[in-house]
PDB file of N, CA and C in Angstrom:
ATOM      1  N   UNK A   1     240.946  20.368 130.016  1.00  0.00           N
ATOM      2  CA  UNK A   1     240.159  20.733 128.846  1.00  0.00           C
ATOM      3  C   UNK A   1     239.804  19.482 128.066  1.00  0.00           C
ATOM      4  N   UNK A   2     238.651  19.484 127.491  1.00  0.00           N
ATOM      5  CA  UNK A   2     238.109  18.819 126.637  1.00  0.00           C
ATOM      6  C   UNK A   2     239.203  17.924 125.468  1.00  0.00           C
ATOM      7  N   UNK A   3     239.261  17.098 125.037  1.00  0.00           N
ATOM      8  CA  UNK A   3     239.803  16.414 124.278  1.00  0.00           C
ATOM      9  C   UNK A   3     239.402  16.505 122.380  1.00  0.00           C
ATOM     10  N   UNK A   4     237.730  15.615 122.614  1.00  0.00           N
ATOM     11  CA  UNK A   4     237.319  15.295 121.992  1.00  0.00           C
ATOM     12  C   UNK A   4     236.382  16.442 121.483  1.00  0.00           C
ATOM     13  N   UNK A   5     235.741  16.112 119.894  1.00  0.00           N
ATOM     14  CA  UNK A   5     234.309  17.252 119.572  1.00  0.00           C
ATOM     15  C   UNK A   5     233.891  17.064 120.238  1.00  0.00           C
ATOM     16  N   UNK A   6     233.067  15.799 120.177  1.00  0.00           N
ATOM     17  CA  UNK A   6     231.795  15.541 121.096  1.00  0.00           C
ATOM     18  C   UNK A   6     231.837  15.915 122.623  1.00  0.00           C
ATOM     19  N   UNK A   7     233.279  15.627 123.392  1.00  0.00           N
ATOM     20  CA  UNK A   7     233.214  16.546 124.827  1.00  0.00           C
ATOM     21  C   UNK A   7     233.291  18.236 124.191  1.00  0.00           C
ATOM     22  N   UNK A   8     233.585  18.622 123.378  1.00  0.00           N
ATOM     23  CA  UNK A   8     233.339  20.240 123.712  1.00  0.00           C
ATOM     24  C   UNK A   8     232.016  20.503 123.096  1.00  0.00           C
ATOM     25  N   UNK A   9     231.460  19.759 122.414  1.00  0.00           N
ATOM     26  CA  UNK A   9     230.353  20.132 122.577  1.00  0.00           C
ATOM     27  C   UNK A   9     229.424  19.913 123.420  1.00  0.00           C
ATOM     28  N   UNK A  10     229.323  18.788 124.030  1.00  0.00           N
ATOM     29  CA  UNK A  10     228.945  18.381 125.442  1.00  0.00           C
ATOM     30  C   UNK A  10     229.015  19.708 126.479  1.00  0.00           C
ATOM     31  N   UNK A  11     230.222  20.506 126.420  1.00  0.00           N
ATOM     32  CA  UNK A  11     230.303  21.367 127.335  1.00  0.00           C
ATOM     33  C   UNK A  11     229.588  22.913 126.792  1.00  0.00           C
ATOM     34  N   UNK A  12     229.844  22.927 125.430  1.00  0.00           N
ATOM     35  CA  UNK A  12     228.926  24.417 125.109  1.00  0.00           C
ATOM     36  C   UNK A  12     227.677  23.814 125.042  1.00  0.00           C
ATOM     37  N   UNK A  13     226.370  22.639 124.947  1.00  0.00           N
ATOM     38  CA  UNK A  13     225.408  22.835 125.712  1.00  0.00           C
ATOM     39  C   UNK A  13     225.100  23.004 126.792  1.00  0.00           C
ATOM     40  N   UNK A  14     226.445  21.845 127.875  1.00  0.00           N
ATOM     41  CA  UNK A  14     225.717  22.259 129.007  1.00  0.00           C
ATOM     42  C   UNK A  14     225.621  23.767 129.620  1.00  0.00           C
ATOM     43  N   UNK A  15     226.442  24.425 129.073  1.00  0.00           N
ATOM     44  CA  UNK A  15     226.511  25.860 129.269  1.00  0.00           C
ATOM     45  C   UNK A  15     225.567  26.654 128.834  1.00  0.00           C
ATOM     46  N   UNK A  16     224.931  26.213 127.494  1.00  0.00           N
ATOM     47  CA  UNK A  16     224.086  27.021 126.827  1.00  0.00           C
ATOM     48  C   UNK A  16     222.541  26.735 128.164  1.00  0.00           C
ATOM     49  N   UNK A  17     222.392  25.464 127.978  1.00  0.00           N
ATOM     50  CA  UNK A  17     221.474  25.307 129.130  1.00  0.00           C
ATOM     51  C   UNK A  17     221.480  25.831 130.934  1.00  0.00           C
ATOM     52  N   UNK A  18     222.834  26.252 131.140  1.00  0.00           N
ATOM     53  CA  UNK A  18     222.974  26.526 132.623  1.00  0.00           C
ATOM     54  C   UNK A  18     222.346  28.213 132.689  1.00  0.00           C
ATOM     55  N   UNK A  19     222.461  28.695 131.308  1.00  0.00           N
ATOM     56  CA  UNK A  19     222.167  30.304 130.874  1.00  0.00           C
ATOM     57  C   UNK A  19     220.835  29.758 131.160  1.00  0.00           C
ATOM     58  N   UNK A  20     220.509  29.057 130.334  1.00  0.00           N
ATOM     59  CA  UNK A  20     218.949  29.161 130.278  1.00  0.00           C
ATOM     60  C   UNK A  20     218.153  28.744 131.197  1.00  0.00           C
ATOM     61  N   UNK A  21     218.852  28.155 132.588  1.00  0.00           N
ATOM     62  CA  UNK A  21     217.722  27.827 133.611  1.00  0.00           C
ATOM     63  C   UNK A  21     218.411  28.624 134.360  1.00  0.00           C
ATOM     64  N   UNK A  22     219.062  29.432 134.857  1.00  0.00           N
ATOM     65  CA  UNK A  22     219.839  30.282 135.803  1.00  0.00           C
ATOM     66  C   UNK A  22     218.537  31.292 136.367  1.00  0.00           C
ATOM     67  N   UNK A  23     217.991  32.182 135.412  1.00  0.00           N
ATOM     68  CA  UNK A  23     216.720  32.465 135.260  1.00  0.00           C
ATOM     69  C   UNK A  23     215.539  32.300 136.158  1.00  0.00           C
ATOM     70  N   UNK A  24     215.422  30.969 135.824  1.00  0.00           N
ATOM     71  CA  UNK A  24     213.827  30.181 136.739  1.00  0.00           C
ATOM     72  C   UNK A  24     214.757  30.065 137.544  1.00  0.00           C
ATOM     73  N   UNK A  25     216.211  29.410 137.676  1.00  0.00           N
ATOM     74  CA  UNK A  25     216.178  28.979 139.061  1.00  0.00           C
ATOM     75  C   UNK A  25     216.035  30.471 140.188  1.00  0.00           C
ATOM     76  N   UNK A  26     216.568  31.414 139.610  1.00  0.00           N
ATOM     77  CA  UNK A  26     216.599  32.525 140.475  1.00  0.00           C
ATOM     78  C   UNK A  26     215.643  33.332 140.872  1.00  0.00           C
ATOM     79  N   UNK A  27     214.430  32.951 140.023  1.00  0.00           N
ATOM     80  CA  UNK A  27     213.235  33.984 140.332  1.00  0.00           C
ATOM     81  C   UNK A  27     212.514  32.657 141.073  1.00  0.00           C
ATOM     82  N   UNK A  28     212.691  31.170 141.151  1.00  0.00           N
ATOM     83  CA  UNK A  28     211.998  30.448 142.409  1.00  0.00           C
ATOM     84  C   UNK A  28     212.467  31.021 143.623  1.00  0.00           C
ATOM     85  N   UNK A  29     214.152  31.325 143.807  1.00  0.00           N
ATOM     86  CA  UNK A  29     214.752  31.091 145.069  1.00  0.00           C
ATOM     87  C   UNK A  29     213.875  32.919 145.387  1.00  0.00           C
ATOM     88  N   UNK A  30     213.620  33.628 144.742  1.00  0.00           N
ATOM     89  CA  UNK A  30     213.060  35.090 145.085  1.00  0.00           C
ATOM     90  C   UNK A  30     211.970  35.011 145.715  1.00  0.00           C
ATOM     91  N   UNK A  31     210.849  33.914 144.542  1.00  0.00           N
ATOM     92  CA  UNK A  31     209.608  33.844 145.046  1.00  0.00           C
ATOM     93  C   UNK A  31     209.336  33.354 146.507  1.00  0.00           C
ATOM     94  N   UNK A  32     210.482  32.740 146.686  1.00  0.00           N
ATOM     95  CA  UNK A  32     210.301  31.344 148.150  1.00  0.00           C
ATOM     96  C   UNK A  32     210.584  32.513 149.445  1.00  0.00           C
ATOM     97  N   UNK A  33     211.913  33.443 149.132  1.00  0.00           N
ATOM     98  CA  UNK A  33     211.896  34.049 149.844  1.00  0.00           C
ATOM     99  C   UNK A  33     211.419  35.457 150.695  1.00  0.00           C
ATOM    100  N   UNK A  34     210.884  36.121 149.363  1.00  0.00           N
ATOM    101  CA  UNK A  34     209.629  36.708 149.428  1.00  0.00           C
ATOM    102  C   UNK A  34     208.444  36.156 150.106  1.00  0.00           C
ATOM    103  N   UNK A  35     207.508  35.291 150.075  1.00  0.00           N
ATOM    104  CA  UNK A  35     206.950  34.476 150.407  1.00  0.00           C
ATOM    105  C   UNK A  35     207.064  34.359 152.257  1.00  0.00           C
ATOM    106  N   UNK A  36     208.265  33.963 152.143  1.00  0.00           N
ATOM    107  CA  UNK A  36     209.472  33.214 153.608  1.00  0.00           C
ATOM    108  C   UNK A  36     209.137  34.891 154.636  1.00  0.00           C
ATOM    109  N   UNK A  37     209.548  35.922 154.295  1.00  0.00           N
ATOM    110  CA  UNK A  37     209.491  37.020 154.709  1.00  0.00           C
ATOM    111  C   UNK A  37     208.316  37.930 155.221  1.00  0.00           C
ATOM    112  N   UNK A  38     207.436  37.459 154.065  1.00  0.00           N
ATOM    113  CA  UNK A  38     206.073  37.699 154.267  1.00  0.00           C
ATOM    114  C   UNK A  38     205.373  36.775 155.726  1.00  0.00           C
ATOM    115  N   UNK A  39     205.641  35.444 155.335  1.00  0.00           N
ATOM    116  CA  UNK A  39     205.124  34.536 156.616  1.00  0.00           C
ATOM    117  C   UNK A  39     205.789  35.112 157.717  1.00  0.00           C
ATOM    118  N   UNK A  40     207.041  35.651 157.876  1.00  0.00           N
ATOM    119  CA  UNK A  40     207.585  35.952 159.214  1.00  0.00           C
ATOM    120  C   UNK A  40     206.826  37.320 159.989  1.00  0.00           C
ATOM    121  N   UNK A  41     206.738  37.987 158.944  1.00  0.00           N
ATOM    122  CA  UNK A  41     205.608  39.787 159.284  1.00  0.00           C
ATOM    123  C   UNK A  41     204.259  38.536 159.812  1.00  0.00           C
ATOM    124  N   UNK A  42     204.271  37.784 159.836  1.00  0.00           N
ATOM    125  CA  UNK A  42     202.353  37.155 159.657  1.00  0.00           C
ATOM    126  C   UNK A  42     201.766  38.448 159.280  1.00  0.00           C
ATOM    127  N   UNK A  43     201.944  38.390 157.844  1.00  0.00           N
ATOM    128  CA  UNK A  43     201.092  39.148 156.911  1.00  0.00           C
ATOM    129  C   UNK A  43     200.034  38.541 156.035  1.00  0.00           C
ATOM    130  N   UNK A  44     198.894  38.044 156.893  1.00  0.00           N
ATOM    131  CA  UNK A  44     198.502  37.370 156.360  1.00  0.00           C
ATOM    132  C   UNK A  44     198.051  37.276 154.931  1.00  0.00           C
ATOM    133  N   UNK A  45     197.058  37.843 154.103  1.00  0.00           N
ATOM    134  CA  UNK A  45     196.337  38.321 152.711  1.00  0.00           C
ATOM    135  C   UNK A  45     197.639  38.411 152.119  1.00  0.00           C
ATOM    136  N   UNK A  46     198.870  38.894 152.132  1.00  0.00           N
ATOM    137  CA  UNK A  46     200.312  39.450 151.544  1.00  0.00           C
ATOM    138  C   UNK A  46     200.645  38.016 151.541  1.00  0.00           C
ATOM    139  N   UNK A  47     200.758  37.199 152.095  1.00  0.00           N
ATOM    140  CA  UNK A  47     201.770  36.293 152.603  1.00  0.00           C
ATOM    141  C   UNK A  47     200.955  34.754 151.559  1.00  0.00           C
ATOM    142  N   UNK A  48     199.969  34.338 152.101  1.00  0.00           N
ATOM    143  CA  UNK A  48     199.382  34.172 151.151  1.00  0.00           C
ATOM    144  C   UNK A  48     199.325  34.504 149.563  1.00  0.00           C
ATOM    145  N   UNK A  49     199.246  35.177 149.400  1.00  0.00           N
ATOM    146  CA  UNK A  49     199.210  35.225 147.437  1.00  0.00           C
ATOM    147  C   UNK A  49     200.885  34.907 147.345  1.00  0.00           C
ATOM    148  N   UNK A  50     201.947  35.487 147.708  1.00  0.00           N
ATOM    149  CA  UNK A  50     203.045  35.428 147.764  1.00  0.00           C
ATOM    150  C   UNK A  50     203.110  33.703 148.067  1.00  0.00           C
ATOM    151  N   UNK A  51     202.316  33.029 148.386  1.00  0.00           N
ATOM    152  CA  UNK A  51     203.094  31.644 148.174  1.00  0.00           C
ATOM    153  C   UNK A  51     202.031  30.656 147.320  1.00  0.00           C
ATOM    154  N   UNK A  52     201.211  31.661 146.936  1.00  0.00           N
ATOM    155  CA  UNK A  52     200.521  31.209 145.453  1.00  0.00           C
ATOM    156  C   UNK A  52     201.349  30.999 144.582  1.00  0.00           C
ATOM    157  N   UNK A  53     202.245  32.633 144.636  1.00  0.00           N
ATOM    158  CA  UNK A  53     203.359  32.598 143.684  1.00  0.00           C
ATOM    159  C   UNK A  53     204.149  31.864 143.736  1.00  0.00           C
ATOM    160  N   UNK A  54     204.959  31.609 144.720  1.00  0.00           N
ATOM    161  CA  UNK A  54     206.191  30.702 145.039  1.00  0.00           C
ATOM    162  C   UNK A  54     205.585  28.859 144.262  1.00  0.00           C
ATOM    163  N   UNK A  55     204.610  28.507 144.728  1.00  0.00           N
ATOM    164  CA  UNK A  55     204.546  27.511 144.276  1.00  0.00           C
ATOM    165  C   UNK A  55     204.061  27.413 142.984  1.00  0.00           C
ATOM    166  N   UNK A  56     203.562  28.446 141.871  1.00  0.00           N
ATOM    167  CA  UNK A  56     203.499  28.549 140.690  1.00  0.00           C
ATOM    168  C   UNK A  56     204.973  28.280 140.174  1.00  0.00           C
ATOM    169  N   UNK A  57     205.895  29.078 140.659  1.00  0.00           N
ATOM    170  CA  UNK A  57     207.232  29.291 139.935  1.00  0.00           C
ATOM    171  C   UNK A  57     207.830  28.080 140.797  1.00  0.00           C
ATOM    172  N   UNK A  58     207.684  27.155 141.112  1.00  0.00           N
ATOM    173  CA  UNK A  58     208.400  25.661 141.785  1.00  0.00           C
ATOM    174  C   UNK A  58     207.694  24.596 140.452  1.00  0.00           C
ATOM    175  N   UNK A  59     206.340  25.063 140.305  1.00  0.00           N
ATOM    176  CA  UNK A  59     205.683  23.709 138.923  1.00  0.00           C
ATOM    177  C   UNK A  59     206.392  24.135 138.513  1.00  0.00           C
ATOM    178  N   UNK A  60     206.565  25.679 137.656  1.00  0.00           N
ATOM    179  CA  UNK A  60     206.488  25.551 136.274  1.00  0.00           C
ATOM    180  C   UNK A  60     208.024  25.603 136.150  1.00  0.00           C
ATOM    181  N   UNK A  61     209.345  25.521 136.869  1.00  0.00           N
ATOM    182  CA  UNK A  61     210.398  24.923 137.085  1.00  0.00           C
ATOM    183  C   UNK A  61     210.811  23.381 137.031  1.00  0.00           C
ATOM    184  N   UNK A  62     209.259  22.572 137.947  1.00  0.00           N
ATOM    185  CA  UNK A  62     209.671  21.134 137.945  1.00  0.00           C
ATOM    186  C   UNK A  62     209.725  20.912 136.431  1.00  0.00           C
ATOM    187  N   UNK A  63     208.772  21.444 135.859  1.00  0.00           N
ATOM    188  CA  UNK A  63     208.059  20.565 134.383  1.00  0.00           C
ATOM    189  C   UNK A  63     209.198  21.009 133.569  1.00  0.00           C
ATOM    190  N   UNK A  64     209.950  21.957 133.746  1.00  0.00           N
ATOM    191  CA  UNK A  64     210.894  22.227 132.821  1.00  0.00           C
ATOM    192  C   UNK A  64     212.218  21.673 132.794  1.00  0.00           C
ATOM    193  N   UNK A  65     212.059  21.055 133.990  1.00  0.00           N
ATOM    194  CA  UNK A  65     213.451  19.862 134.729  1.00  0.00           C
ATOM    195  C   UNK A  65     214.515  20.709 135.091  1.00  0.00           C
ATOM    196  N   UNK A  66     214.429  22.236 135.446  1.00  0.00           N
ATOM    197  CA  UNK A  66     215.172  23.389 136.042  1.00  0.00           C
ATOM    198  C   UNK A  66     215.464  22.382 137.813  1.00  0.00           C
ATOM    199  N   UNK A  67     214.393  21.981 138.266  1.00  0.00           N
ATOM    200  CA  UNK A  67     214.494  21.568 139.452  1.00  0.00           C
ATOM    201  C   UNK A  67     213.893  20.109 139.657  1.00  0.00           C
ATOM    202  N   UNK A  68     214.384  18.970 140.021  1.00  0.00           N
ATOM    203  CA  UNK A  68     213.691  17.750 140.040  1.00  0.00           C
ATOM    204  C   UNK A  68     211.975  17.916 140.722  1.00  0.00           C
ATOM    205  N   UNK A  69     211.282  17.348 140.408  1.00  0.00           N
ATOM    206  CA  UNK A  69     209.561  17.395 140.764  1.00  0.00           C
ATOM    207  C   UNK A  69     209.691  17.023 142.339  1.00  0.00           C
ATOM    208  N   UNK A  70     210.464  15.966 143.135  1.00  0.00           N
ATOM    209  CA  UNK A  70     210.481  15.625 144.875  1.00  0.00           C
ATOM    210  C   UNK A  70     210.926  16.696 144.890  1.00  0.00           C
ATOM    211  N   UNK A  71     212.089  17.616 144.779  1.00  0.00           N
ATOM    212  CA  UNK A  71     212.580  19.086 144.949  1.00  0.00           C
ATOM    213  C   UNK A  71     211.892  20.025 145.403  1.00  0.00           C
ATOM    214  N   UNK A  72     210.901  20.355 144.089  1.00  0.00           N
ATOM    215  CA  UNK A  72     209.737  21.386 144.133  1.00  0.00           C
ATOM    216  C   UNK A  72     208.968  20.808 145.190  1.00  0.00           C
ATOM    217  N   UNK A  73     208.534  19.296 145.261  1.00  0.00           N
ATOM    218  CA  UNK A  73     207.342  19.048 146.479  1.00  0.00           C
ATOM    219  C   UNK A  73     207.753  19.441 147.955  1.00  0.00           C
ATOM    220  N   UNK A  74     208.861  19.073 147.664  1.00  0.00           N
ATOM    221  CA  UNK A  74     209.836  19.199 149.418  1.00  0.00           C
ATOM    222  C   UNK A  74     209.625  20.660 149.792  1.00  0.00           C
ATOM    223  N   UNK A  75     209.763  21.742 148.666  1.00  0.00           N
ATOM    224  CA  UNK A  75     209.869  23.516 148.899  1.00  0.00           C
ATOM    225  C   UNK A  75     208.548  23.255 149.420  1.00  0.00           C
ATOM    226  N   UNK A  76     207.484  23.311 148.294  1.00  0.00           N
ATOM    227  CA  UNK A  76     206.577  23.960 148.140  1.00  0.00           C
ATOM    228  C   UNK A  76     205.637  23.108 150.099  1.00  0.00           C
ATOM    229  N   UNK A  77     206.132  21.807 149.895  1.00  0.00           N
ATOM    230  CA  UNK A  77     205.528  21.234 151.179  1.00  0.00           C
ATOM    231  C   UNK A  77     205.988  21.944 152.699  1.00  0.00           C
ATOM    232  N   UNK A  78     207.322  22.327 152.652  1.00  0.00           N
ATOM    233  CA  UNK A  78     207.677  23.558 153.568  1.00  0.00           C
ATOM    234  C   UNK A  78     206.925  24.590 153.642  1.00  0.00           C
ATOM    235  N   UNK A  79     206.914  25.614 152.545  1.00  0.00           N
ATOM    236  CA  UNK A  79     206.239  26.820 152.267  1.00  0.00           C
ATOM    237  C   UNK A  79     204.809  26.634 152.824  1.00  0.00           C
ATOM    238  N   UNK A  80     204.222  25.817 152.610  1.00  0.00           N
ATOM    239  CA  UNK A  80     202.711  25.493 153.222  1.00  0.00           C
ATOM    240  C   UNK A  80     202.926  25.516 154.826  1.00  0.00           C
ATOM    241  N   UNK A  81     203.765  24.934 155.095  1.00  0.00           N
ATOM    242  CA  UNK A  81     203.503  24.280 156.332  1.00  0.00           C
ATOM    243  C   UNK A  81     203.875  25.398 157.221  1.00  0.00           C
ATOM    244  N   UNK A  82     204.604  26.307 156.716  1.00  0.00           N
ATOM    245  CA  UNK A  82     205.046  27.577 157.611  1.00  0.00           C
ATOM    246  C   UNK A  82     203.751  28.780 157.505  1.00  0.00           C
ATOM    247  N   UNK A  83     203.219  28.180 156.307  1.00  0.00           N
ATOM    248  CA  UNK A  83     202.084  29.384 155.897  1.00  0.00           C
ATOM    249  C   UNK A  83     200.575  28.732 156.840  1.00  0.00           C
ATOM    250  N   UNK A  84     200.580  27.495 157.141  1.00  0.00           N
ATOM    251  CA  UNK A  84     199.610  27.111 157.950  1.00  0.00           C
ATOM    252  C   UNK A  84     199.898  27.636 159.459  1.00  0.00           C
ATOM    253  N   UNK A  85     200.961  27.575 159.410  1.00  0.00           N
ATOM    254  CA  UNK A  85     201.297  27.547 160.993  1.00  0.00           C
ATOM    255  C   UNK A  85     200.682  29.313 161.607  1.00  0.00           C
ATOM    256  N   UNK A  86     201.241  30.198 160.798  1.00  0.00           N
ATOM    257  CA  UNK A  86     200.648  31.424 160.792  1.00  0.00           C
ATOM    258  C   UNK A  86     198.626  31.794 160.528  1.00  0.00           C
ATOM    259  N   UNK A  87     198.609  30.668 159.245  1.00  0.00           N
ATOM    260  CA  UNK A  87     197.403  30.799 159.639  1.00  0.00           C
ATOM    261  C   UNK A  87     196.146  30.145 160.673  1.00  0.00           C
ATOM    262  N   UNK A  88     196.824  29.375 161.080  1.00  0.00           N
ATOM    263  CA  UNK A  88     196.251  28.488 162.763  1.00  0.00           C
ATOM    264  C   UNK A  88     196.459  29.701 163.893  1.00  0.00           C
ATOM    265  N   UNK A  89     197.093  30.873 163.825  1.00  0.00           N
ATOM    266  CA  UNK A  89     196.847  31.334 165.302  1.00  0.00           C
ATOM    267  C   UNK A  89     195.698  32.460 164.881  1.00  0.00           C
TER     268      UNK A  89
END
């Protein structure tokens, strides 16, 4: 346990903040896999908008520093590349 104020307070923000991105982080990991599920049906028109979404909810995560910005590029550069692959056949 904490010693000092300044470490316990150190620890009830970082807590207050882990509440508050728990949130985005969980509705990215939904969107991605939604998305992920859709590409596997090759559904195409479905599958598609679904990773409109996914990479909406990866920005608006980076910008909020929920997820580092290479993070989001690395997903969202996956998510494409599985969504091309379906749409090439």
């Amino acid at each position: 346990m904490a010693n000092t104020k300044s470490a316990l307070k150190a620890i009830r923000v970082s807590e207050r903040k882990r509440q508050q991105n728990k949130p985005i982080r969980t509705g990215v990991r939904t969107r991605i896999k939604q998305a992920e599920k859709l590409i596997a049906r090759s559904d195409e028109p479905a599958a598609r908008q679904a990773v409109i979404l996914a990479v909406s909810a990866l920005d608006k995560a980076a910008n909020k520093g929920v997820i580092h910005r290479n993070n989001a590029a690395r997903r969202k550069s996956r998510l494409m590349k599985k969504l091309n692959a379906i749409l090439a056949q």
